[in-house]
C-alpha atoms as a PDB file:
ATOM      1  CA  UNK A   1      49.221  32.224 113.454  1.00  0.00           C
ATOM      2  CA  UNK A   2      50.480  34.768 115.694  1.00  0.00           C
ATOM      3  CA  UNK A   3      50.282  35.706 119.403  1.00  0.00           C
ATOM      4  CA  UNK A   4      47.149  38.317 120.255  1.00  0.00           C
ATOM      5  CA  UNK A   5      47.803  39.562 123.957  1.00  0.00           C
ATOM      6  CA  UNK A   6      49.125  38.417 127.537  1.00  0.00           C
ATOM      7  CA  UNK A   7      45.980  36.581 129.381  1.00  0.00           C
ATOM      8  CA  UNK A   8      47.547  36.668 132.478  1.00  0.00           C
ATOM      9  CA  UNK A   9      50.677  36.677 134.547  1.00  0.00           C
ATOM     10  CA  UNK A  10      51.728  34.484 137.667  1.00  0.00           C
ATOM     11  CA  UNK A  11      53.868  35.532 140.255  1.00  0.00           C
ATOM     12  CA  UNK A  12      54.681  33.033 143.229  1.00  0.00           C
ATOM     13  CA  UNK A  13      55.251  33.895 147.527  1.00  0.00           C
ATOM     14  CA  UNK A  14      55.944  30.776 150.194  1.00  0.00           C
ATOM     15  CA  UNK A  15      52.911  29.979 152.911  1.00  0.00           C
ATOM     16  CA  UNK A  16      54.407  32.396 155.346  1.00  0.00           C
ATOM     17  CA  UNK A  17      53.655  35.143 153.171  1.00  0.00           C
ATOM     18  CA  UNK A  18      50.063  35.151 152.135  1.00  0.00           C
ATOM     19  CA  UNK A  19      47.824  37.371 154.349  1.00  0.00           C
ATOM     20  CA  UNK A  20      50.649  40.078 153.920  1.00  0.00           C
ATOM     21  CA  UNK A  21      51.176  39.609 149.835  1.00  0.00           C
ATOM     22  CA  UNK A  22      47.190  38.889 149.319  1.00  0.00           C
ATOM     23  CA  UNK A  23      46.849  42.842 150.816  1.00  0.00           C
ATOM     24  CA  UNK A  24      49.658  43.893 149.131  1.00  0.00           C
ATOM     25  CA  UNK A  25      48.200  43.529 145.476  1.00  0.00           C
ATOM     26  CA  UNK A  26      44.446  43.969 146.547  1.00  0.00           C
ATOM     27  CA  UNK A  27      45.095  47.063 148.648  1.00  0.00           C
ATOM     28  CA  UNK A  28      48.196  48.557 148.431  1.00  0.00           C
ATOM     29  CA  UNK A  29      48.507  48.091 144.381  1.00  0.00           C
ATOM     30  CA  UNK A  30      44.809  48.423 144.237  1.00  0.00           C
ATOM     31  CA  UNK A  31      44.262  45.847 142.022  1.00  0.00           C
ATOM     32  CA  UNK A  32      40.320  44.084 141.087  1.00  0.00           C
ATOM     33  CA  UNK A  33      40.224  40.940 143.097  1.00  0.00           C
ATOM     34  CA  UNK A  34      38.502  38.182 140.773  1.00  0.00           C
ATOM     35  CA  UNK A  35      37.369  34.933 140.954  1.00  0.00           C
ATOM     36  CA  UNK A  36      39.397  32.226 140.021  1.00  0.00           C
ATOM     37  CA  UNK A  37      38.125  28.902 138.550  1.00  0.00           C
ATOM     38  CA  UNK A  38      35.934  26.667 140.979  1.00  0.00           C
ATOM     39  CA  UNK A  39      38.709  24.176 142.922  1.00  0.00           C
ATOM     40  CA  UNK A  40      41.142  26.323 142.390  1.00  0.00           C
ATOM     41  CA  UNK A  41      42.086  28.095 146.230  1.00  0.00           C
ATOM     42  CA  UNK A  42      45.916  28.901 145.373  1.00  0.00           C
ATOM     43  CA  UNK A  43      45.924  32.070 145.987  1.00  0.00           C
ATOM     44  CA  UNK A  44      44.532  35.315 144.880  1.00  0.00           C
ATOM     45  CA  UNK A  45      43.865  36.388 141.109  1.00  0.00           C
ATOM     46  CA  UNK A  46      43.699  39.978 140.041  1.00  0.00           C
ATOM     47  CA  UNK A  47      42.522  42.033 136.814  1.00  0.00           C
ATOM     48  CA  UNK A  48      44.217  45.048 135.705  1.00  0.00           C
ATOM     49  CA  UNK A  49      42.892  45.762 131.870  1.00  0.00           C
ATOM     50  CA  UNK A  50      43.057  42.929 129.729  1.00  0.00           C
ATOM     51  CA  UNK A  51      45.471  40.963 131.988  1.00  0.00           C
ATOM     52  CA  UNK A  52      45.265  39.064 134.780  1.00  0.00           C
ATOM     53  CA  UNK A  53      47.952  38.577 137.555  1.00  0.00           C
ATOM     54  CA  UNK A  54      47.681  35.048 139.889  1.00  0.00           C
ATOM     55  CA  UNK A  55      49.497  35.215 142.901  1.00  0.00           C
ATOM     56  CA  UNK A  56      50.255  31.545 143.993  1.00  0.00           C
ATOM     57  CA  UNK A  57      51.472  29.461 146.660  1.00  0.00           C
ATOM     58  CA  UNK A  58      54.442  27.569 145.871  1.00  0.00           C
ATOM     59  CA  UNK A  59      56.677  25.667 148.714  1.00  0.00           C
ATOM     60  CA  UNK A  60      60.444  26.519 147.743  1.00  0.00           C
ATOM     61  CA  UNK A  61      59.422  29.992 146.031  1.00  0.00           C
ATOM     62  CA  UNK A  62      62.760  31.747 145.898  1.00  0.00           C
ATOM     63  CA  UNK A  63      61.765  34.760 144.436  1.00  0.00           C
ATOM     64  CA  UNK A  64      64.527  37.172 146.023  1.00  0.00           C
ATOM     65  CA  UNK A  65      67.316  36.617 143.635  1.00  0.00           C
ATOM     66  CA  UNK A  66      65.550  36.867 140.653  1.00  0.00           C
ATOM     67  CA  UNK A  67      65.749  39.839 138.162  1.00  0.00           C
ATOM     68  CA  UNK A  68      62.377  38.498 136.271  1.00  0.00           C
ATOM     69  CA  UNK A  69      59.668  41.045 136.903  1.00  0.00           C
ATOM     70  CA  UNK A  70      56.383  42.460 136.044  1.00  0.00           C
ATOM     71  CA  UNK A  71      56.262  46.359 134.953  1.00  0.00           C
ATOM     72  CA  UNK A  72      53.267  48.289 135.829  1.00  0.00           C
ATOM     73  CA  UNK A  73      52.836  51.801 133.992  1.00  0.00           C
ATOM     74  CA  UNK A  74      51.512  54.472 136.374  1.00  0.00           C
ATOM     75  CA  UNK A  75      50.629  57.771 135.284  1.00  0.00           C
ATOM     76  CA  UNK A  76      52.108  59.633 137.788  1.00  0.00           C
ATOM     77  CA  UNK A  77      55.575  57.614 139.323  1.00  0.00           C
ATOM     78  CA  UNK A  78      56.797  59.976 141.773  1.00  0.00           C
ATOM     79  CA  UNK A  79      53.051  60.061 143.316  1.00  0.00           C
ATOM     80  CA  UNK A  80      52.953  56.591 143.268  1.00  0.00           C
ATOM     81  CA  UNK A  81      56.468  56.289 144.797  1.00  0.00           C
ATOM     82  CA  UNK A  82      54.866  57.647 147.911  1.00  0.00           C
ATOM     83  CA  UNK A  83      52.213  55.996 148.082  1.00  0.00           C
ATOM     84  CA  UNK A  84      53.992  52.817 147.934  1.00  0.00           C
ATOM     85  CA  UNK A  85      56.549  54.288 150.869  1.00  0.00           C
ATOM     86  CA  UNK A  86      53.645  55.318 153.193  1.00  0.00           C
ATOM     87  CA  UNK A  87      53.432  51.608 153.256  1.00  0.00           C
ATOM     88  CA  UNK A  88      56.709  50.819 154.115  1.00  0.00           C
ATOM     89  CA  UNK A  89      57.390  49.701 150.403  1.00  0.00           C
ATOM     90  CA  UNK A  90      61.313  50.290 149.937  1.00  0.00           C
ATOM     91  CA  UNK A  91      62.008  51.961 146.825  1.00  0.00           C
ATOM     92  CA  UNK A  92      65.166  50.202 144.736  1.00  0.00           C
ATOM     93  CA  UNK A  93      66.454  52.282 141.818  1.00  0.00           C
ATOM     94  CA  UNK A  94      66.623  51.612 138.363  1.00  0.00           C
ATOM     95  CA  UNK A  95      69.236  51.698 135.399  1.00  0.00           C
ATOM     96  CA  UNK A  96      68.173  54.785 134.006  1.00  0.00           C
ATOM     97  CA  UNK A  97      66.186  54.273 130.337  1.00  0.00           C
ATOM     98  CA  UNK A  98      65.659  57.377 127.931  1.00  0.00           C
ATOM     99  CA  UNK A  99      62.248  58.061 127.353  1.00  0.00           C
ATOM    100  CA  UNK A 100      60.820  56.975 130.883  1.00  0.00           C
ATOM    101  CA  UNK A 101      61.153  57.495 134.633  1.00  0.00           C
ATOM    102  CA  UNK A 102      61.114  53.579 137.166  1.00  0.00           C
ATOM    103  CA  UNK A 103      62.351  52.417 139.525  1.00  0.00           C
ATOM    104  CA  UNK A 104      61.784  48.775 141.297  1.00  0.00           C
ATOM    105  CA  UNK A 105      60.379  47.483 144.130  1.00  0.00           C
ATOM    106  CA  UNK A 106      59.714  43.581 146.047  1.00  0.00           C
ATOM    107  CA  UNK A 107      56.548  42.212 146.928  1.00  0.00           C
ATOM    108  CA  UNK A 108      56.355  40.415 150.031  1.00  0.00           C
ATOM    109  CA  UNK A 109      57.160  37.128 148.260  1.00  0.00           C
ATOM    110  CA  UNK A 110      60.226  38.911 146.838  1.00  0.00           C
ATOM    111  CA  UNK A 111      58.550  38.931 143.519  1.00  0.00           C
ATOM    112  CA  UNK A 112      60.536  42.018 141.498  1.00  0.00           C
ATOM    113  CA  UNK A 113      58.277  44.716 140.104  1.00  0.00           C
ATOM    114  CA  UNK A 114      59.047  47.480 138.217  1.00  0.00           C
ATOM    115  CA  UNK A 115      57.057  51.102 138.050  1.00  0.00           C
ATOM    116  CA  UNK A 116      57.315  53.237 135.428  1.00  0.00           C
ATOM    117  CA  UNK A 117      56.138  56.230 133.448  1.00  0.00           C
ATOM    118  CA  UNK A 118      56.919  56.458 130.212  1.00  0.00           C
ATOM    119  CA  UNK A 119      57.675  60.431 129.394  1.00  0.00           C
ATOM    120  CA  UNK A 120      57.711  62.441 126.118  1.00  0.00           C
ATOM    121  CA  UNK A 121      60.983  63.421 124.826  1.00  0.00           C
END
């Protein structure tokens, strides 16, 4: 027995939220909207490789406080650093880790995310 790969990953935003997070991972992360299972209308559910991401309504989400996070690898960070600013996507540094370049930023439900390329040293 032993675990094979991460199906997918769920991150949470309040009602308030959802037109502006829904664009936020669709457009401004540019990740494959898919189809979740018929009934199910929590949200919006997104591929990137093997994984899935579900971004879901939840009533009390408190996501602001939290240092849980997802990491994306980009092949290009400081390129994708800009991008993220020409949308008004504040940039939070990171503890410095050999053998990569990240930093962090919130998604509109305060989810934590963190960028990073990993370098060759």
């Amino acid at each position: 027995m032993k675990l094979e790969a991460v199906h997918h990953i769920q991150v949470t935003y309040q009602t308030e939220v959802e037109e502006t997070i829904l664009f936020f991972y669709s457009k401004i992360l540019g990740l494959k909207e898919i189809n979740p299972p018929e009934g199910n209308d929590s949200g919006g559910w997104y591929q990137l490789g093997n994984t899935e991401i579900h971004v879901s309504r939840e009533a009390n989400a408190n996501n602001q406080a939290s240092r849980r996070h997802i990491c994306f690898q980009v092949d290009d960070w400081k390129a994708f650093a800009e991008h993220l600013q020409a949308h008004n996507v504040e940039i939070l540094p990171g503890t410095p880790i050999p053998g990569c370049d990240r930093f962090f930023i919130r998604d509109p439900g305060g989810n934590r995310i963190e960028i990073t390329e990993f370098t060759k040293e």
